[in-house]
Protein backbone atom coordinates (compact mmCIF):
# COMPACT_ATOMS: atom_id res chain seq x y z
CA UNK A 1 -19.02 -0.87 36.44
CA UNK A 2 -19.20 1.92 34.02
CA UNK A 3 -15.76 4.17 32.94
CA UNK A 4 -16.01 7.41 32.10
CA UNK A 5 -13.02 9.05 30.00
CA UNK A 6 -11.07 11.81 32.12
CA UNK A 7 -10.82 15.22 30.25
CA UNK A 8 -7.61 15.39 28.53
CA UNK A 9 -6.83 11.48 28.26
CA UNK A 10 -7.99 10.81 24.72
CA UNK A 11 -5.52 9.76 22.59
CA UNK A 12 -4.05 11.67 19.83
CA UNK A 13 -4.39 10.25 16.46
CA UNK A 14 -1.67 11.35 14.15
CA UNK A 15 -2.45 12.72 10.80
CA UNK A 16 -2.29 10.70 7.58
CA UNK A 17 -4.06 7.29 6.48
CA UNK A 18 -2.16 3.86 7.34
CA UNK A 19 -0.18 2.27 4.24
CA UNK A 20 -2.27 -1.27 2.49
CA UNK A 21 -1.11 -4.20 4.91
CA UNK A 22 1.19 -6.39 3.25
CA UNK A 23 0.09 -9.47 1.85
CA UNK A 24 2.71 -11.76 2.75
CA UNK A 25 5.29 -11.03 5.23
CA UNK A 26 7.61 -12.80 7.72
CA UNK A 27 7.13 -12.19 11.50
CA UNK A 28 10.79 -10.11 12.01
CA UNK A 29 9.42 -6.58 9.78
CA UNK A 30 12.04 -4.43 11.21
CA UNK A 31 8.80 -1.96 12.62
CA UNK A 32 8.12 -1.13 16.11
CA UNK A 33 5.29 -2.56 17.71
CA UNK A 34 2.83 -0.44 18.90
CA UNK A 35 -1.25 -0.18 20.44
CA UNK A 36 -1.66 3.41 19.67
CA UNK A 37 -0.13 6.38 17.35
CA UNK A 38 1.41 7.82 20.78
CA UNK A 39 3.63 4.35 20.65
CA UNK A 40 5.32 5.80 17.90
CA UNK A 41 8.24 7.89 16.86
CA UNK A 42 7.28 11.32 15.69
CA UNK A 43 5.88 11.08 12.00
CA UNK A 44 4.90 7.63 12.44
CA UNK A 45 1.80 5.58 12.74
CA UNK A 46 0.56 2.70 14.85
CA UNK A 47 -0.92 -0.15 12.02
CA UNK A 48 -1.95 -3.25 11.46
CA UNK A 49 -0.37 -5.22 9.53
CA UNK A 50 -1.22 -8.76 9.04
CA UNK A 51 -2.34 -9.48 12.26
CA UNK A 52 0.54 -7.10 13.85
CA UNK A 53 0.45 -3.46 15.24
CA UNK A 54 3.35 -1.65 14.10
CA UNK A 55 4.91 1.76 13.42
CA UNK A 56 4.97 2.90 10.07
CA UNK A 57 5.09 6.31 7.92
CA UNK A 58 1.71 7.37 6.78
CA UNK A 59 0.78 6.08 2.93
CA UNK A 60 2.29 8.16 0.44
CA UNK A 61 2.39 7.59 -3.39
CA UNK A 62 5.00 9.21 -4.86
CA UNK A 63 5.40 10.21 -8.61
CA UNK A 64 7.04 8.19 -11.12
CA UNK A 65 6.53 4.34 -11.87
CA UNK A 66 8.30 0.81 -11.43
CA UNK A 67 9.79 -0.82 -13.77
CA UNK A 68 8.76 -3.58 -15.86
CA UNK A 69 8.64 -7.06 -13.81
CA UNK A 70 7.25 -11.02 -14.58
CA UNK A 71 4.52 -12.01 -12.62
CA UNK A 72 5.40 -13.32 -9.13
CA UNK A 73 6.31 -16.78 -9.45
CA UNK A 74 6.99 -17.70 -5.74
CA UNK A 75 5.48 -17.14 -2.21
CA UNK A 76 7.97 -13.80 -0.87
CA UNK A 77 7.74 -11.48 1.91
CA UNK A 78 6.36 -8.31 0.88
CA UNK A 79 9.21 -5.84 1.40
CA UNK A 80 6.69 -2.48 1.77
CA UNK A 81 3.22 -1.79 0.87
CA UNK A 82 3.13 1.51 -0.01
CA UNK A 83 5.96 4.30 -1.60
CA UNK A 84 6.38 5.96 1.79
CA UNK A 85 8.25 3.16 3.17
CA UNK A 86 11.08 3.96 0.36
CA UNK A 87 13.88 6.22 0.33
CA UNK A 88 14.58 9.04 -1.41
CA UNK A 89 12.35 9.19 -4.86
CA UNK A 90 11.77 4.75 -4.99
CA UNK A 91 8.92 3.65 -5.20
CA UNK A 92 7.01 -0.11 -3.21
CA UNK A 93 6.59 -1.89 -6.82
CA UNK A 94 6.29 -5.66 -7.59
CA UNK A 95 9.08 -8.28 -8.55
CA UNK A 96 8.95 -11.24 -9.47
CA UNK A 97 9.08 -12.11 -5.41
CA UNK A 98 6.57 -10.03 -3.65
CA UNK A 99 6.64 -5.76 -3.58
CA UNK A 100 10.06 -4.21 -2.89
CA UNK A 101 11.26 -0.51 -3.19
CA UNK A 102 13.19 -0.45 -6.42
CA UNK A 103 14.42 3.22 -8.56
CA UNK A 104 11.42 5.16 -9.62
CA UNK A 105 10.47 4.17 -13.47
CA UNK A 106 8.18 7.61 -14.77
CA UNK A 107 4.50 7.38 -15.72
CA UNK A 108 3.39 4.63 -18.04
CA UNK A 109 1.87 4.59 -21.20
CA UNK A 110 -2.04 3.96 -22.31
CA UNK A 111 -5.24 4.04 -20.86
CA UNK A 112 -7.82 2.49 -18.69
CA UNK A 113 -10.80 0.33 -20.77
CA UNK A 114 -14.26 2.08 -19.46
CA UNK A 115 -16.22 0.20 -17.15
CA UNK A 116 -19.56 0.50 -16.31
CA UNK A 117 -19.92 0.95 -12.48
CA UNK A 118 -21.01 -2.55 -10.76
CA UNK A 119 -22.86 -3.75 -7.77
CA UNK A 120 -19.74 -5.47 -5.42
CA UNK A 121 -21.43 -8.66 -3.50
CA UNK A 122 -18.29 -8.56 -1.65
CA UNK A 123 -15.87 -6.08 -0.94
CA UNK A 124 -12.22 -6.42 -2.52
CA UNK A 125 -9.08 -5.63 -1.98
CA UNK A 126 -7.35 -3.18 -4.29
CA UNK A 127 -4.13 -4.63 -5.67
CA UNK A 128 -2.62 -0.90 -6.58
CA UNK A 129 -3.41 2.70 -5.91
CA UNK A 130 -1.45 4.03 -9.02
CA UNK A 131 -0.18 2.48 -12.57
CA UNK A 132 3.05 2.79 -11.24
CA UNK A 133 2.61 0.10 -8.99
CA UNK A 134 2.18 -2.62 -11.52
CA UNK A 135 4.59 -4.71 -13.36
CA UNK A 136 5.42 -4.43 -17.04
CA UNK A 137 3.31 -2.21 -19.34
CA UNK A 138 0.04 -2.68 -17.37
CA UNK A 139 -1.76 0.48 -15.58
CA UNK A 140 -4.09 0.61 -12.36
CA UNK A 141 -7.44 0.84 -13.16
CA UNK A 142 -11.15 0.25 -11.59
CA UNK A 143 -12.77 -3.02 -12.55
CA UNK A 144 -16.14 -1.55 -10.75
CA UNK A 145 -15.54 -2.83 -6.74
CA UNK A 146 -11.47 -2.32 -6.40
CA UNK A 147 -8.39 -1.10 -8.74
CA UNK A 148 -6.51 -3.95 -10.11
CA UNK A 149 -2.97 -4.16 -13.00
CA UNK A 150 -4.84 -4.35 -15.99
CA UNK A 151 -3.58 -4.10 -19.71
CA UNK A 152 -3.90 -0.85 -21.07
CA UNK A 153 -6.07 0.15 -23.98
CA UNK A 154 -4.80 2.65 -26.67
CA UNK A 155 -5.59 6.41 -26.29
């Protein structure tokens, strides 16, 4: 048996890319669950999310950066994944436990090392979009394949 869409039935999609899924995050999110954009509240998305569909704002960096943080030294739930889950001008930025939204901290300081473009065998997962999204004085820069928190070089 063959379907054929009726004129007029396709879903809308909703403008705007889906934030990064979180890496880490308990089952209760606080997000709607959803199958499709039209799920959603107005200005929201339908996304996965670690094996989940839910209802989030489209990705959104916003200006500014986070302030300096350790490394993550336990196993958290990722509070957000990108900026446009934060109010007001906060920005989705690492702590020591997993990404929350924390005050906005300005631009950092430095610049990326050079790298000479690379043949990926595997794709990979970029760990920031922007500098501001990475802990103490490093910046977010290509390695070749994906973006990662790198130490910056001098001017």
């Amino acid at each position: 048996m063959t379907t054929v869409p009726v004129p007029g039935s396709m879903m809308a999609v909703r403008p705007g890319e889906c934030p990064p899924e979180r890496y880490y995050k308990l089952k209760e999110s606080g997000y709607q669950d959803c199958v499709n954009d039209e799920d959603c509240d107005e200005g929201l998305k339908c996304c996965t999310d670690n094996g989940s569909k839910l209802c989030k704002p489209p990705d959104k960096e916003k200006d500014g950066k986070c302030p300096e943080s350790a490394p993550i030294t336990e196993r958290c739930t990722d509070m957000c994944s990108s900026d446009s889950e934060c109010p007001s001008t906060s920005k989705c930025c690492f702590t020591q436990c997993g990404k929350e939204c924390v005050p906005d901290f300005g631009e950092k300081d430095g610049a990326c090392e050079m790298k000479d473009v690379a043949t990926c065998i595997w794709a990979q997962r970029s760990l920031c979009t922007k500098d501001g999204g990475c802990w103490s004085n490093r910046k977010c820069c290509p390695n070749g394949c994906a973006r990662r928190c790198l130490n910056p070089v001098s001017g």
